[in-house]
PDB file of N, CA and C in Angstrom:
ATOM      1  N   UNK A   1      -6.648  28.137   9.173  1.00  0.00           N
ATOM      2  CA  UNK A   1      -7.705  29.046   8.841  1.00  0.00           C
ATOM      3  C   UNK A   1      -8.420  29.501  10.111  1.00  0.00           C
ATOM      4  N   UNK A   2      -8.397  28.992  11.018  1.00  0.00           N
ATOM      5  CA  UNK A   2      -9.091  28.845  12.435  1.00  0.00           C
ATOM      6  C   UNK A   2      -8.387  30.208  12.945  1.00  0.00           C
ATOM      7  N   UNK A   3      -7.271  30.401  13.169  1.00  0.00           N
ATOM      8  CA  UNK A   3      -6.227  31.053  13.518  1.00  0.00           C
ATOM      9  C   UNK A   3      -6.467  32.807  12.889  1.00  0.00           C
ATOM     10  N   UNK A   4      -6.424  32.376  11.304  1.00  0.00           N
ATOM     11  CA  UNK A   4      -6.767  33.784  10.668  1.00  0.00           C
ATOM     12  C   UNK A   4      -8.588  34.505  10.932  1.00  0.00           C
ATOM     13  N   UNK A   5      -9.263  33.223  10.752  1.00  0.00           N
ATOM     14  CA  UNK A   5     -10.707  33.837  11.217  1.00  0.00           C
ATOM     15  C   UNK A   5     -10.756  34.355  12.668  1.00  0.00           C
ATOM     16  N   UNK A   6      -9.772  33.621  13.651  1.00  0.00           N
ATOM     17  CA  UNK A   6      -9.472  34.394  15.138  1.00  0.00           C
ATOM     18  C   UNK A   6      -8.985  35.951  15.222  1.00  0.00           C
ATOM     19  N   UNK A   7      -8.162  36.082  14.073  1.00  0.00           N
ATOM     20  CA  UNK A   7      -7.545  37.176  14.025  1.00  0.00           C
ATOM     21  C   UNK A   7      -8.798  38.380  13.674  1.00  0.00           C
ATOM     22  N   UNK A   8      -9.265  38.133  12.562  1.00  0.00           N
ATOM     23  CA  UNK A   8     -10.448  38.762  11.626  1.00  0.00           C
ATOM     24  C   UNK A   8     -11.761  38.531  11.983  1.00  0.00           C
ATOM     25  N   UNK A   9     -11.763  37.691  12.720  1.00  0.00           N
ATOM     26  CA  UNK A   9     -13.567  37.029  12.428  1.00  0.00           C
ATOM     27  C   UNK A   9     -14.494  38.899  12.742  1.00  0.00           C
ATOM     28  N   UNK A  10     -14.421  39.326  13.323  1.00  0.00           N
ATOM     29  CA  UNK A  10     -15.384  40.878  13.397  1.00  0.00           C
ATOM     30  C   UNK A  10     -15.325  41.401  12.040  1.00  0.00           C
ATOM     31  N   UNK A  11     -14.275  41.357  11.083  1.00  0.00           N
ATOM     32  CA  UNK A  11     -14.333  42.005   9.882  1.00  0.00           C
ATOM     33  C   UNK A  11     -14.460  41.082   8.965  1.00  0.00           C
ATOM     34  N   UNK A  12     -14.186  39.564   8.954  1.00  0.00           N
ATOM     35  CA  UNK A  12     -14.647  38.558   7.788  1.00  0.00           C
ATOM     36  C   UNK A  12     -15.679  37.274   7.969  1.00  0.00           C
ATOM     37  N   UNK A  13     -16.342  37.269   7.372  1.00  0.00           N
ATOM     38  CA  UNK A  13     -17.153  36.150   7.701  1.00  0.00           C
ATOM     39  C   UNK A  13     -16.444  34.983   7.393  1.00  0.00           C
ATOM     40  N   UNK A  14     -16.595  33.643   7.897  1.00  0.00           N
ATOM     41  CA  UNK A  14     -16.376  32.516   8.142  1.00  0.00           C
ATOM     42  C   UNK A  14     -16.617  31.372   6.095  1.00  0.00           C
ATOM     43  N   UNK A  15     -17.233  32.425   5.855  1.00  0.00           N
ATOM     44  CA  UNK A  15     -18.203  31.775   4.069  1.00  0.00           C
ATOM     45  C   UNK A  15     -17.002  32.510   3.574  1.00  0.00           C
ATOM     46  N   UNK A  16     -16.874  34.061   3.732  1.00  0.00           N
ATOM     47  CA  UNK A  16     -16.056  34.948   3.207  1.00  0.00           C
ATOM     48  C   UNK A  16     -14.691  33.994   2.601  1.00  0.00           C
ATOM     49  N   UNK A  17     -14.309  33.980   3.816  1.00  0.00           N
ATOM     50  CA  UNK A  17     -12.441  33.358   3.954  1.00  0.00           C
ATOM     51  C   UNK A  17     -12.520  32.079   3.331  1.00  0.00           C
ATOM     52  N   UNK A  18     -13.491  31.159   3.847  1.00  0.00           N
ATOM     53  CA  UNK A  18     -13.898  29.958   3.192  1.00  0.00           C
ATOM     54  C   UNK A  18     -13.682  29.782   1.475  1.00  0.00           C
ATOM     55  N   UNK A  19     -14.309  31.145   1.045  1.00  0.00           N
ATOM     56  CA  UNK A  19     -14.428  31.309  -0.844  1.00  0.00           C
ATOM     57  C   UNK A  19     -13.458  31.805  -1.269  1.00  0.00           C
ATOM     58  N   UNK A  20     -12.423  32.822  -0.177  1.00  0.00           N
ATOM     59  CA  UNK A  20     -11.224  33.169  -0.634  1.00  0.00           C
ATOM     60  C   UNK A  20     -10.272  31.931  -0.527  1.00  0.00           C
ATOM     61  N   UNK A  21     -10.166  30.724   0.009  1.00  0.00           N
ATOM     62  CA  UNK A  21      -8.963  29.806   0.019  1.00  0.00           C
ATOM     63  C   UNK A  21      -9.977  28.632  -0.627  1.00  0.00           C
ATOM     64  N   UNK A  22     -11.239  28.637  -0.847  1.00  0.00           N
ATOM     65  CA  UNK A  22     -11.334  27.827  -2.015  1.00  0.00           C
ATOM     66  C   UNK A  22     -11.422  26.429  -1.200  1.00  0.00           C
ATOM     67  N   UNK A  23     -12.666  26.599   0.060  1.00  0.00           N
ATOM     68  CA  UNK A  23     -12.818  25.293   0.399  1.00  0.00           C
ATOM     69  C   UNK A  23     -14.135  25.786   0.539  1.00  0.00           C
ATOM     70  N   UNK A  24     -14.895  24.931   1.521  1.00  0.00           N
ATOM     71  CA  UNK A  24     -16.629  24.943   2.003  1.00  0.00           C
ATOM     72  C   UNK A  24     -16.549  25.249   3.688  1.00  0.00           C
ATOM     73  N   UNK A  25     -17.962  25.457   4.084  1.00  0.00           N
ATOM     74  CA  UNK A  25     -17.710  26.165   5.201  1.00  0.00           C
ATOM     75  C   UNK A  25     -18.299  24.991   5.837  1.00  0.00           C
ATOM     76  N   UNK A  26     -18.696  23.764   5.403  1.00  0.00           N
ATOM     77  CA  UNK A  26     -18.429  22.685   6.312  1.00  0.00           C
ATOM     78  C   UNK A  26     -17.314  22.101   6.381  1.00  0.00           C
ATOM     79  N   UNK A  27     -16.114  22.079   5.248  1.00  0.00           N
ATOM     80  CA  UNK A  27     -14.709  21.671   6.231  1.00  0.00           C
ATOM     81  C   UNK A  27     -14.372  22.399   6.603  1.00  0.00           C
ATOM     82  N   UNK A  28     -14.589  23.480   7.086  1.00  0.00           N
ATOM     83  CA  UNK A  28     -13.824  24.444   8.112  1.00  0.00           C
ATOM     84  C   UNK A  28     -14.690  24.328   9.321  1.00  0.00           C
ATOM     85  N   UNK A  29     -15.669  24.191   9.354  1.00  0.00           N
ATOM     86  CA  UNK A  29     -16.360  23.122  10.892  1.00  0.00           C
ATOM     87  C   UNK A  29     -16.018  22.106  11.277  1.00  0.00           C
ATOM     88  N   UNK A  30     -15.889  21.096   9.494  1.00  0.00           N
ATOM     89  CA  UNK A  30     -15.526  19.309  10.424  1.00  0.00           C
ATOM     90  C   UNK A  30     -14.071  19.192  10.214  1.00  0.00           C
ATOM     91  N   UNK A  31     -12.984  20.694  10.289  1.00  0.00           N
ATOM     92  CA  UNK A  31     -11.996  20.100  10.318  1.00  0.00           C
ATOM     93  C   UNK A  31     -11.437  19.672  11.679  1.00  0.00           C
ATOM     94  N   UNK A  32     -11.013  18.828  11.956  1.00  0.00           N
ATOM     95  CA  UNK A  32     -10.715  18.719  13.781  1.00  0.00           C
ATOM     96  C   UNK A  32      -9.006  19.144  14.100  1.00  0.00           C
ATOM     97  N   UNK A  33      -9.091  19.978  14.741  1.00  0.00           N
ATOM     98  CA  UNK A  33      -7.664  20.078  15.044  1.00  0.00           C
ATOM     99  C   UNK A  33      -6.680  19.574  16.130  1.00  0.00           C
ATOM    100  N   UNK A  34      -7.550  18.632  16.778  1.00  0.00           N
ATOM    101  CA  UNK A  34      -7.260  17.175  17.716  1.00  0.00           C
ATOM    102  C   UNK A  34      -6.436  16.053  17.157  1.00  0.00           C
ATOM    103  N   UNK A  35      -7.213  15.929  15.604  1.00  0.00           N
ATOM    104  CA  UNK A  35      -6.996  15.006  14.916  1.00  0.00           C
ATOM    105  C   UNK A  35      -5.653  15.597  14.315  1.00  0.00           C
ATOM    106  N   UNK A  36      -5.171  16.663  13.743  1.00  0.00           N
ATOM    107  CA  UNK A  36      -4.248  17.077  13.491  1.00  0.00           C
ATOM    108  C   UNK A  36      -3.484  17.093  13.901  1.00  0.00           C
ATOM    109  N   UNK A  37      -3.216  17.574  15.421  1.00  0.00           N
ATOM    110  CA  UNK A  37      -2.006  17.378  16.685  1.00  0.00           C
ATOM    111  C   UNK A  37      -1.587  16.047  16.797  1.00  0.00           C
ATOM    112  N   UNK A  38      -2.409  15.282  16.607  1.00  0.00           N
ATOM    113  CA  UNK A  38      -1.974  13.578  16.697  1.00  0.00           C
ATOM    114  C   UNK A  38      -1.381  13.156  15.644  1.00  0.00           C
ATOM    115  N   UNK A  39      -1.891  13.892  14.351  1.00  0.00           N
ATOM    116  CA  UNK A  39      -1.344  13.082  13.054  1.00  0.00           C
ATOM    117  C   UNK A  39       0.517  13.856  13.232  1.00  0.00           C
ATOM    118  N   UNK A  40       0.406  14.860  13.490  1.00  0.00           N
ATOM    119  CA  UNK A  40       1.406  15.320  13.838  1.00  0.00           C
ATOM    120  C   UNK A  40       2.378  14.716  14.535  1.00  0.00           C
ATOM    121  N   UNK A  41       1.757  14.637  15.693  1.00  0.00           N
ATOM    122  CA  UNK A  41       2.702  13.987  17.044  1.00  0.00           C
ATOM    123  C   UNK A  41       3.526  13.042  16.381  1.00  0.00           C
ATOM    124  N   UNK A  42       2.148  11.904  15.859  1.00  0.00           N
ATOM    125  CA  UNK A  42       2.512  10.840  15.741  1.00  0.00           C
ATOM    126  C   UNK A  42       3.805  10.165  14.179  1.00  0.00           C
ATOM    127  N   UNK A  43       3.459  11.783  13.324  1.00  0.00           N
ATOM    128  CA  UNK A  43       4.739  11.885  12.450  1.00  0.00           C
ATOM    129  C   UNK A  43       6.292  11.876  12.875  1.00  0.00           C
ATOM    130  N   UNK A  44       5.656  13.301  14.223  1.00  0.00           N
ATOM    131  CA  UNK A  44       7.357  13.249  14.824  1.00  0.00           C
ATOM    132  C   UNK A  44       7.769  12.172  15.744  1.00  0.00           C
ATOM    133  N   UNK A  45       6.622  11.576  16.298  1.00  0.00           N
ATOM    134  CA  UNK A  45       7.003  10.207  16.609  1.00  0.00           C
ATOM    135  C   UNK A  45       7.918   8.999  15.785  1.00  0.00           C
ATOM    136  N   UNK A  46       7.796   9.165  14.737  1.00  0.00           N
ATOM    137  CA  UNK A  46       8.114   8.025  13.615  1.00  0.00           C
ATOM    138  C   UNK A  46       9.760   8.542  13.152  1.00  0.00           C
ATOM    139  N   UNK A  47       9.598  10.000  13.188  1.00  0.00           N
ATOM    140  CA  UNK A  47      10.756  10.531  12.553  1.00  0.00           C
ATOM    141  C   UNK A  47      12.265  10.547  13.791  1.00  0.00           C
ATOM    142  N   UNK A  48      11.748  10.507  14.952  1.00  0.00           N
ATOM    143  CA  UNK A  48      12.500  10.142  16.372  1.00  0.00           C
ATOM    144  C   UNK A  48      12.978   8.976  16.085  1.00  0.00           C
ATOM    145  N   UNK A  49      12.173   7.446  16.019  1.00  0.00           N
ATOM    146  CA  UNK A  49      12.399   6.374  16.220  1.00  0.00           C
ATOM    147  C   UNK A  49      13.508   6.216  14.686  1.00  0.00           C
ATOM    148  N   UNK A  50      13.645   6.795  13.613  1.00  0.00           N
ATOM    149  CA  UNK A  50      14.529   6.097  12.421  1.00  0.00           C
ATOM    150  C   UNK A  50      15.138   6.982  12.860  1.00  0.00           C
ATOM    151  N   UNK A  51      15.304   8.117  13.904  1.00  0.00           N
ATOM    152  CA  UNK A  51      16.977   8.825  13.573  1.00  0.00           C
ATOM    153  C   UNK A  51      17.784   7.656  15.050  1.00  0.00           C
ATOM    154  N   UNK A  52      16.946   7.765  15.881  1.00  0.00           N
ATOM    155  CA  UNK A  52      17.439   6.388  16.815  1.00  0.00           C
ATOM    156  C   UNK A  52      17.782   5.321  16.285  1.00  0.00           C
ATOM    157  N   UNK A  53      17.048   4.505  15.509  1.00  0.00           N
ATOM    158  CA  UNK A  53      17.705   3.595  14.356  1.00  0.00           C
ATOM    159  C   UNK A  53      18.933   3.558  13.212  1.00  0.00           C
ATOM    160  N   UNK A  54      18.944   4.902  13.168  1.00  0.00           N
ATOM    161  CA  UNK A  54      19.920   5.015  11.779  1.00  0.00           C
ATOM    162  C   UNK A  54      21.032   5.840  12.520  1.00  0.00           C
ATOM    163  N   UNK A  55      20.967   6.199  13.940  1.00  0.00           N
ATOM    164  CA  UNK A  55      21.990   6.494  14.826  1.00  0.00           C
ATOM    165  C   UNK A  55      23.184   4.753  14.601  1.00  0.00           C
ATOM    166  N   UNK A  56      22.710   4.234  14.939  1.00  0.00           N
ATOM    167  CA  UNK A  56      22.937   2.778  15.479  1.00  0.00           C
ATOM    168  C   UNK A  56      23.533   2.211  14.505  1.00  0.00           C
ATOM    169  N   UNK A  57      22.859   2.421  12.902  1.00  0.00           N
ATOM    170  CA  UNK A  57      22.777   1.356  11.362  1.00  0.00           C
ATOM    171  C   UNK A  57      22.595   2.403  10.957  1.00  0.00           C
ATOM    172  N   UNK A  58      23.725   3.260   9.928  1.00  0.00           N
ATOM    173  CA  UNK A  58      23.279   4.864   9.428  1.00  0.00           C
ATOM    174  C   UNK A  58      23.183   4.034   7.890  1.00  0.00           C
ATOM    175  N   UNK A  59      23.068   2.717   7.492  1.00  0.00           N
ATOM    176  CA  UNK A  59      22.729   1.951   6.003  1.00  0.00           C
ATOM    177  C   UNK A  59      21.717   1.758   6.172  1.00  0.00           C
ATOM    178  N   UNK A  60      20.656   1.116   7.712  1.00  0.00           N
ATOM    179  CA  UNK A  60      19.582   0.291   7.183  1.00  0.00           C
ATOM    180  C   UNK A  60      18.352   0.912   6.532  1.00  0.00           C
ATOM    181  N   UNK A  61      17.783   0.506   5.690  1.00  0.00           N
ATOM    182  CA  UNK A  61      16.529   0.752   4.882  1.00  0.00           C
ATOM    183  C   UNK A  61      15.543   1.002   5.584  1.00  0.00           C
ATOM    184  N   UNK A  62      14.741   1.941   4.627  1.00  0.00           N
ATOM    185  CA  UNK A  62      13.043   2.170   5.508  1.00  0.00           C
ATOM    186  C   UNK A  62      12.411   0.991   5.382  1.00  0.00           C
ATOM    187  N   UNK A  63      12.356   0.160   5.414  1.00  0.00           N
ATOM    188  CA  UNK A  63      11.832  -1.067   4.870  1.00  0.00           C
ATOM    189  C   UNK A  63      12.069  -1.993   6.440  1.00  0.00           C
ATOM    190  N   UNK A  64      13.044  -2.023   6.507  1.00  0.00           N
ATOM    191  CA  UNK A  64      13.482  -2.469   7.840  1.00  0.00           C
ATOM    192  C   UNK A  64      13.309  -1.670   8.870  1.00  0.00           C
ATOM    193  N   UNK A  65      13.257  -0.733   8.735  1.00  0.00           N
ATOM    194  CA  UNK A  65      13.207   0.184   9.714  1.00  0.00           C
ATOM    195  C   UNK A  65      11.468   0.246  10.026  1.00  0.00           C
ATOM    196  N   UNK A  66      10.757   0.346   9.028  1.00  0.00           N
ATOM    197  CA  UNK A  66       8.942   0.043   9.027  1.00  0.00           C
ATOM    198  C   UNK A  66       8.726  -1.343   9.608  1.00  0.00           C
ATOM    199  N   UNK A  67       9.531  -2.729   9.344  1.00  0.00           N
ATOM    200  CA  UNK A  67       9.589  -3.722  10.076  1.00  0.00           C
ATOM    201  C   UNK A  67       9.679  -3.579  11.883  1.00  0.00           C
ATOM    202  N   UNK A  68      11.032  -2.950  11.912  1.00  0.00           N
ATOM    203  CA  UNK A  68      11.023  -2.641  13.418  1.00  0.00           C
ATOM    204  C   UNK A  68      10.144  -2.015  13.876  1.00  0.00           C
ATOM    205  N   UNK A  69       9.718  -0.621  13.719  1.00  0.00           N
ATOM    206  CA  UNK A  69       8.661  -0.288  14.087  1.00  0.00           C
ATOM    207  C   UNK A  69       7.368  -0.666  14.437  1.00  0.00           C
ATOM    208  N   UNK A  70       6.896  -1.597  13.466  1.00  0.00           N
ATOM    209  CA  UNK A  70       5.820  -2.830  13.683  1.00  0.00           C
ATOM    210  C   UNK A  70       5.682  -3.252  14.439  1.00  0.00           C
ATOM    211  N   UNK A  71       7.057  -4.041  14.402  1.00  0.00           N
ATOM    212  CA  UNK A  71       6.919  -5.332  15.521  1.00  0.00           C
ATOM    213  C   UNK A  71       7.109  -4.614  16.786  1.00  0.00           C
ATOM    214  N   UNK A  72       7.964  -3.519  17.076  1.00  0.00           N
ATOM    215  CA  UNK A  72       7.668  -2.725  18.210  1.00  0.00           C
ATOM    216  C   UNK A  72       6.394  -1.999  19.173  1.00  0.00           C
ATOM    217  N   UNK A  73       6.266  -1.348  17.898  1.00  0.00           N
ATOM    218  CA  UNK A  73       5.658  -0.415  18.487  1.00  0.00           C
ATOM    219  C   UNK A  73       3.930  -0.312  17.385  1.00  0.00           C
ATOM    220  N   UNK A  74       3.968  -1.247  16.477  1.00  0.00           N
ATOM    221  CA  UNK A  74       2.802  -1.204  15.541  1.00  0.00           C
ATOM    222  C   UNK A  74       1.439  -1.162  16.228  1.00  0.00           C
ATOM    223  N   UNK A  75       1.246  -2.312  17.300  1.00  0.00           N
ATOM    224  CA  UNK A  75       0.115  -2.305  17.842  1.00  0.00           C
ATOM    225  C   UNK A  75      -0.476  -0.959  18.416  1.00  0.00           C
ATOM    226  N   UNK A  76       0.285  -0.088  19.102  1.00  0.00           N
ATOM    227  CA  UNK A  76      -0.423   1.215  20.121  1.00  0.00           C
ATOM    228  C   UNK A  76      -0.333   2.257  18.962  1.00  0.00           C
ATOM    229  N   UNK A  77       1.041   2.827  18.071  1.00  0.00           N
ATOM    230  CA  UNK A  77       1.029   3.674  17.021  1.00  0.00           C
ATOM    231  C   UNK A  77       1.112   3.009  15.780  1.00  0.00           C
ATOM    232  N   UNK A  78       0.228   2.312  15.225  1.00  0.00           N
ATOM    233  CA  UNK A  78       0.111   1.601  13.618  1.00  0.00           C
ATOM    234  C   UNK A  78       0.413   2.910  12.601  1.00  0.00           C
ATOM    235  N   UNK A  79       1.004   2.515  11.845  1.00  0.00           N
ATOM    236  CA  UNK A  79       1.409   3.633  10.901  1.00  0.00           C
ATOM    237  C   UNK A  79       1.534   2.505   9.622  1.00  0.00           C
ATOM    238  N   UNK A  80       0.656   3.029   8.394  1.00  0.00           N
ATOM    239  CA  UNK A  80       0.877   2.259   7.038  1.00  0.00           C
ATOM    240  C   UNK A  80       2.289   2.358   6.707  1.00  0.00           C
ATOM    241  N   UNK A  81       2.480   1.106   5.657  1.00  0.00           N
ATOM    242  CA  UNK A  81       3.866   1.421   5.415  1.00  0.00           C
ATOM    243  C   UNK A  81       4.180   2.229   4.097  1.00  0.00           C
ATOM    244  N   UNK A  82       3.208   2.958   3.351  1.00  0.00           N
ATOM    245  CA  UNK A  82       3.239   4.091   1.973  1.00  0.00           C
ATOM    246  C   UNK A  82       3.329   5.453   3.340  1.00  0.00           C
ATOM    247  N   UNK A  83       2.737   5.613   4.208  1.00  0.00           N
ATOM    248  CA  UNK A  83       2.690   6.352   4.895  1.00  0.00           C
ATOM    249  C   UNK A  83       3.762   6.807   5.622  1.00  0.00           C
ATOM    250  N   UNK A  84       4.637   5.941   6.036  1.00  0.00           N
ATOM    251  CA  UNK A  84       5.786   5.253   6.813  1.00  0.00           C
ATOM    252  C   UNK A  84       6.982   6.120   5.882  1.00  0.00           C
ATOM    253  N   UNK A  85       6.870   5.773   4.973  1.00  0.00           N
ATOM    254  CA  UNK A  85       7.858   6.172   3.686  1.00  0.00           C
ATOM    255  C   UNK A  85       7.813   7.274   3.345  1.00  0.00           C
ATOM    256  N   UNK A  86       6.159   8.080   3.242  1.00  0.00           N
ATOM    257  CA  UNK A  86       6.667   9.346   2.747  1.00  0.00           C
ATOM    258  C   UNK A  86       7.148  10.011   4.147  1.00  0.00           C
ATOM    259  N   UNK A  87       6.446   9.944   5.481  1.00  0.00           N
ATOM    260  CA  UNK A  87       6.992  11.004   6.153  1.00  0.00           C
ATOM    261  C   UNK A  87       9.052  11.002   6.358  1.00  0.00           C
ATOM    262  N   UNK A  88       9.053   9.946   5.836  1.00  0.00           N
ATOM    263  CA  UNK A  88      10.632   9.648   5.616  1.00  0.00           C
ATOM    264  C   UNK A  88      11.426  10.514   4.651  1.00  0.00           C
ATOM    265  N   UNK A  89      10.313  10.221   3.725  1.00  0.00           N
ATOM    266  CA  UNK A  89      11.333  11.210   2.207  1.00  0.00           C
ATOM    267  C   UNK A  89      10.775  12.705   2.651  1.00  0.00           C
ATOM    268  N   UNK A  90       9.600  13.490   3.214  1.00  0.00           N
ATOM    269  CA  UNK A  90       9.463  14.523   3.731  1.00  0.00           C
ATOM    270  C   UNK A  90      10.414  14.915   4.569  1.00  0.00           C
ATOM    271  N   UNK A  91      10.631  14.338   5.112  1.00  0.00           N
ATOM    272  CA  UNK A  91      12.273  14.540   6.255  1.00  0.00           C
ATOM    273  C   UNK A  91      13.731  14.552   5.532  1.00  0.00           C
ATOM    274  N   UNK A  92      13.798  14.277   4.323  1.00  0.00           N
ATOM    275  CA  UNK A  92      14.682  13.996   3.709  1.00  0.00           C
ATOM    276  C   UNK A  92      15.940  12.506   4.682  1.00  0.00           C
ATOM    277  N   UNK A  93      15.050  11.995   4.828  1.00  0.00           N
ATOM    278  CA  UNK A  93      15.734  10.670   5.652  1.00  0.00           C
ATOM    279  C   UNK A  93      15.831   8.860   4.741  1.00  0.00           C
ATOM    280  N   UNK A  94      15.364   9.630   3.631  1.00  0.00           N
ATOM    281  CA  UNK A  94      15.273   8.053   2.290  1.00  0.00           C
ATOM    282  C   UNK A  94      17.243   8.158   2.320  1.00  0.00           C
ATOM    283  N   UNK A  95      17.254   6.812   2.404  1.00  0.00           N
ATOM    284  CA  UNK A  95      18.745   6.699   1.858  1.00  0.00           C
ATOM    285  C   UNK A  95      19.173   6.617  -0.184  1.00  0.00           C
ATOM    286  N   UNK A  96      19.768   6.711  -0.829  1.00  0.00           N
ATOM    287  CA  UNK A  96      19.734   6.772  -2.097  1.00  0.00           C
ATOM    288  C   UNK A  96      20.391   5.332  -2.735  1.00  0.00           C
ATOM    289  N   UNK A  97      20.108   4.628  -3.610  1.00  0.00           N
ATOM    290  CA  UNK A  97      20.927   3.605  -3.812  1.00  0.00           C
ATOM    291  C   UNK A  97      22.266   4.219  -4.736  1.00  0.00           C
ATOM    292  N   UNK A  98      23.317   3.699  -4.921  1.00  0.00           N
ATOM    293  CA  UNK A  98      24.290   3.857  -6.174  1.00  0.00           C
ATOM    294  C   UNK A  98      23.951   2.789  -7.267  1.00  0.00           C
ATOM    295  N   UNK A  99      23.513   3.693  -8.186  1.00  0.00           N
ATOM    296  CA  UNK A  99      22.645   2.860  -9.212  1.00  0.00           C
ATOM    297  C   UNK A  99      23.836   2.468  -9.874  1.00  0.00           C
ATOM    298  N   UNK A 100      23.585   0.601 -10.049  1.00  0.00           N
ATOM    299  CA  UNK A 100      24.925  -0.259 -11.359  1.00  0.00           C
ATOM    300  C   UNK A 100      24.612   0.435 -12.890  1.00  0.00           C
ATOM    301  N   UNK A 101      25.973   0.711 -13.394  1.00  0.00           N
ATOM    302  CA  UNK A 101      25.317   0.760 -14.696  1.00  0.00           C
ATOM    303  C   UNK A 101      26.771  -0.573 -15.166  1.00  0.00           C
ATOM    304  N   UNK A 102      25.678  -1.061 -16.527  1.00  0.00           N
ATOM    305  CA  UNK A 102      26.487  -1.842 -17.309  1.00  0.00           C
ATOM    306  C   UNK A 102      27.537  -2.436 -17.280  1.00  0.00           C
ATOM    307  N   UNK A 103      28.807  -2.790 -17.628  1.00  0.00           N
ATOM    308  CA  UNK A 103      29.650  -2.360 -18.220  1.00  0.00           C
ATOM    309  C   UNK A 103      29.401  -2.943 -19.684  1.00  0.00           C
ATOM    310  N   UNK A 104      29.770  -2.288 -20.881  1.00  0.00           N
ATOM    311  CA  UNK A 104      29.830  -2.619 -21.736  1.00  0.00           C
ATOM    312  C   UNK A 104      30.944  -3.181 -22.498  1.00  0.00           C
ATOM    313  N   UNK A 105      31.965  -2.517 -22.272  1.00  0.00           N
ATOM    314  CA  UNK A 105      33.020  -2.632 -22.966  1.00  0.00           C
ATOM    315  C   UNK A 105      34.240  -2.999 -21.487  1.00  0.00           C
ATOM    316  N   UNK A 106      35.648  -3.536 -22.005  1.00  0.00           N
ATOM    317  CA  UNK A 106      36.494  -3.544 -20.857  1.00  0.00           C
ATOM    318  C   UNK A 106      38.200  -2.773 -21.940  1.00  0.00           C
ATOM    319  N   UNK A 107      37.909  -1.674 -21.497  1.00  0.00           N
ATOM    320  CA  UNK A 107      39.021  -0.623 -21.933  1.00  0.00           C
ATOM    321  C   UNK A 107      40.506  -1.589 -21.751  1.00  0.00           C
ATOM    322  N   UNK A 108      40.169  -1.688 -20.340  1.00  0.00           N
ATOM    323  CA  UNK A 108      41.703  -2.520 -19.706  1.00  0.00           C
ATOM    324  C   UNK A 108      41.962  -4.148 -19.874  1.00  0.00           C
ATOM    325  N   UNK A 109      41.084  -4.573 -20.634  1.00  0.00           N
ATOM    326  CA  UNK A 109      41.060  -5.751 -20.709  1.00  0.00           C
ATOM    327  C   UNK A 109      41.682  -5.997 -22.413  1.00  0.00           C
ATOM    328  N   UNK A 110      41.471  -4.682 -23.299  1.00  0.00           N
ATOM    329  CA  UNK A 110      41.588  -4.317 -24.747  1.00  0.00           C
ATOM    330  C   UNK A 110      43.063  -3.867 -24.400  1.00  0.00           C
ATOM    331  N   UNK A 111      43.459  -3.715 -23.392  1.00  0.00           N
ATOM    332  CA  UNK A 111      44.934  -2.941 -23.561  1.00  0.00           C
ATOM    333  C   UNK A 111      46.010  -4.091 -23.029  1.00  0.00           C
ATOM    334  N   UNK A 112      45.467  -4.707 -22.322  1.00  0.00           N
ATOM    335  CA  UNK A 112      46.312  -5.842 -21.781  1.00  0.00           C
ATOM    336  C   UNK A 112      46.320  -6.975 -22.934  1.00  0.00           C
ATOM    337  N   UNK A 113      45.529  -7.077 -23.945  1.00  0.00           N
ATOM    338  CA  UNK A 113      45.927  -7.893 -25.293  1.00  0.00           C
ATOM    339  C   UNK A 113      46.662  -7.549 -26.101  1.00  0.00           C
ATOM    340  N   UNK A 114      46.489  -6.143 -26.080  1.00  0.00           N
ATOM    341  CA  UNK A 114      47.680  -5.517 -27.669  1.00  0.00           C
ATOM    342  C   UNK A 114      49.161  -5.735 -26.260  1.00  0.00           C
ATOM    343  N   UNK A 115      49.251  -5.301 -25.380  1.00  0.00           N
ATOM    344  CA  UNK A 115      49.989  -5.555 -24.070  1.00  0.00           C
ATOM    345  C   UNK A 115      50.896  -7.144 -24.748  1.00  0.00           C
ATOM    346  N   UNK A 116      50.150  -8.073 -24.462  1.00  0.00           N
ATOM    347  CA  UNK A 116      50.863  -8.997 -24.963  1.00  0.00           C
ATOM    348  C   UNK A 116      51.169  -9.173 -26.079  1.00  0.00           C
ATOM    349  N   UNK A 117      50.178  -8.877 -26.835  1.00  0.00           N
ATOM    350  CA  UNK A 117      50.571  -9.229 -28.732  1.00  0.00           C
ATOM    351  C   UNK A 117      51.988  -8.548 -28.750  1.00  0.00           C
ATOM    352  N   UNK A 118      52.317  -7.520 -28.341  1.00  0.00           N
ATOM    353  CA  UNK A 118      53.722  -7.075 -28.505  1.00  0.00           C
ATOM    354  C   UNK A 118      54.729  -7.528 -28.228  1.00  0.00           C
ATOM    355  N   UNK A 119      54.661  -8.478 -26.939  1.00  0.00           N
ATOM    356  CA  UNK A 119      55.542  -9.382 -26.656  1.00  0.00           C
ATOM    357  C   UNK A 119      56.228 -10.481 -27.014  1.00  0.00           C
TER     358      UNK A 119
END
């Protein structure tokens, strides 16, 4: 919004643009865009370190991979681990499991009896 009021600010007021996107014109003062570049950075930071990891182990889990990170590097860039996870699935970098199903029945196990009964 900073960007578009740069563009406009002589023809729109700051309240104006504010009521057109439906926020207040104190978060468009206390938004910090310091704080943003870092949350940033520090996303593509995270998203570097699991493609380096999953270079290496293209199976291991975010789970392990939020472990390593920790014990690495947790103290200077702490990153939650709900946090950890989504910028993962935002990247499309979640691995998928192959979900078990059942078995219920054994087709080949029913054919190998009539199999013998004939014999």
């Amino acid at each position: 919004m900073r960007i578009l009021h740069a563009q406009t600010g002589r023809t729109h007021s700051v309240s104006g643009m504010c009521g057109l996107l439906g926020t207040s014109r104190q978060a468009y003062y206390k938004k910090d865009d310091l704080k943003c570049m870092v949350t940033y950075a520090l996303e593509e930071f995270v998203v570097q370190f699991a493609k380096e990891v999953r270079a290496k182990d293209p199976g291991i889990g975010g789970k392990k991979i939020w472990h390593m990170y920790m014990q690495g590097l947790g103290r200077q860039y702490g990153i939650g681990r709900d946090r950890f996870y989504a910028i993962l699935d935002g990247h499309g970098m979640k691995l998928t499991q192959k979900r078990r199903k059942p078995r219920t029945s054994r087709v080949t196990h029913c054919q190998s009896q009539e199999e013998h009964r004939d014999k």
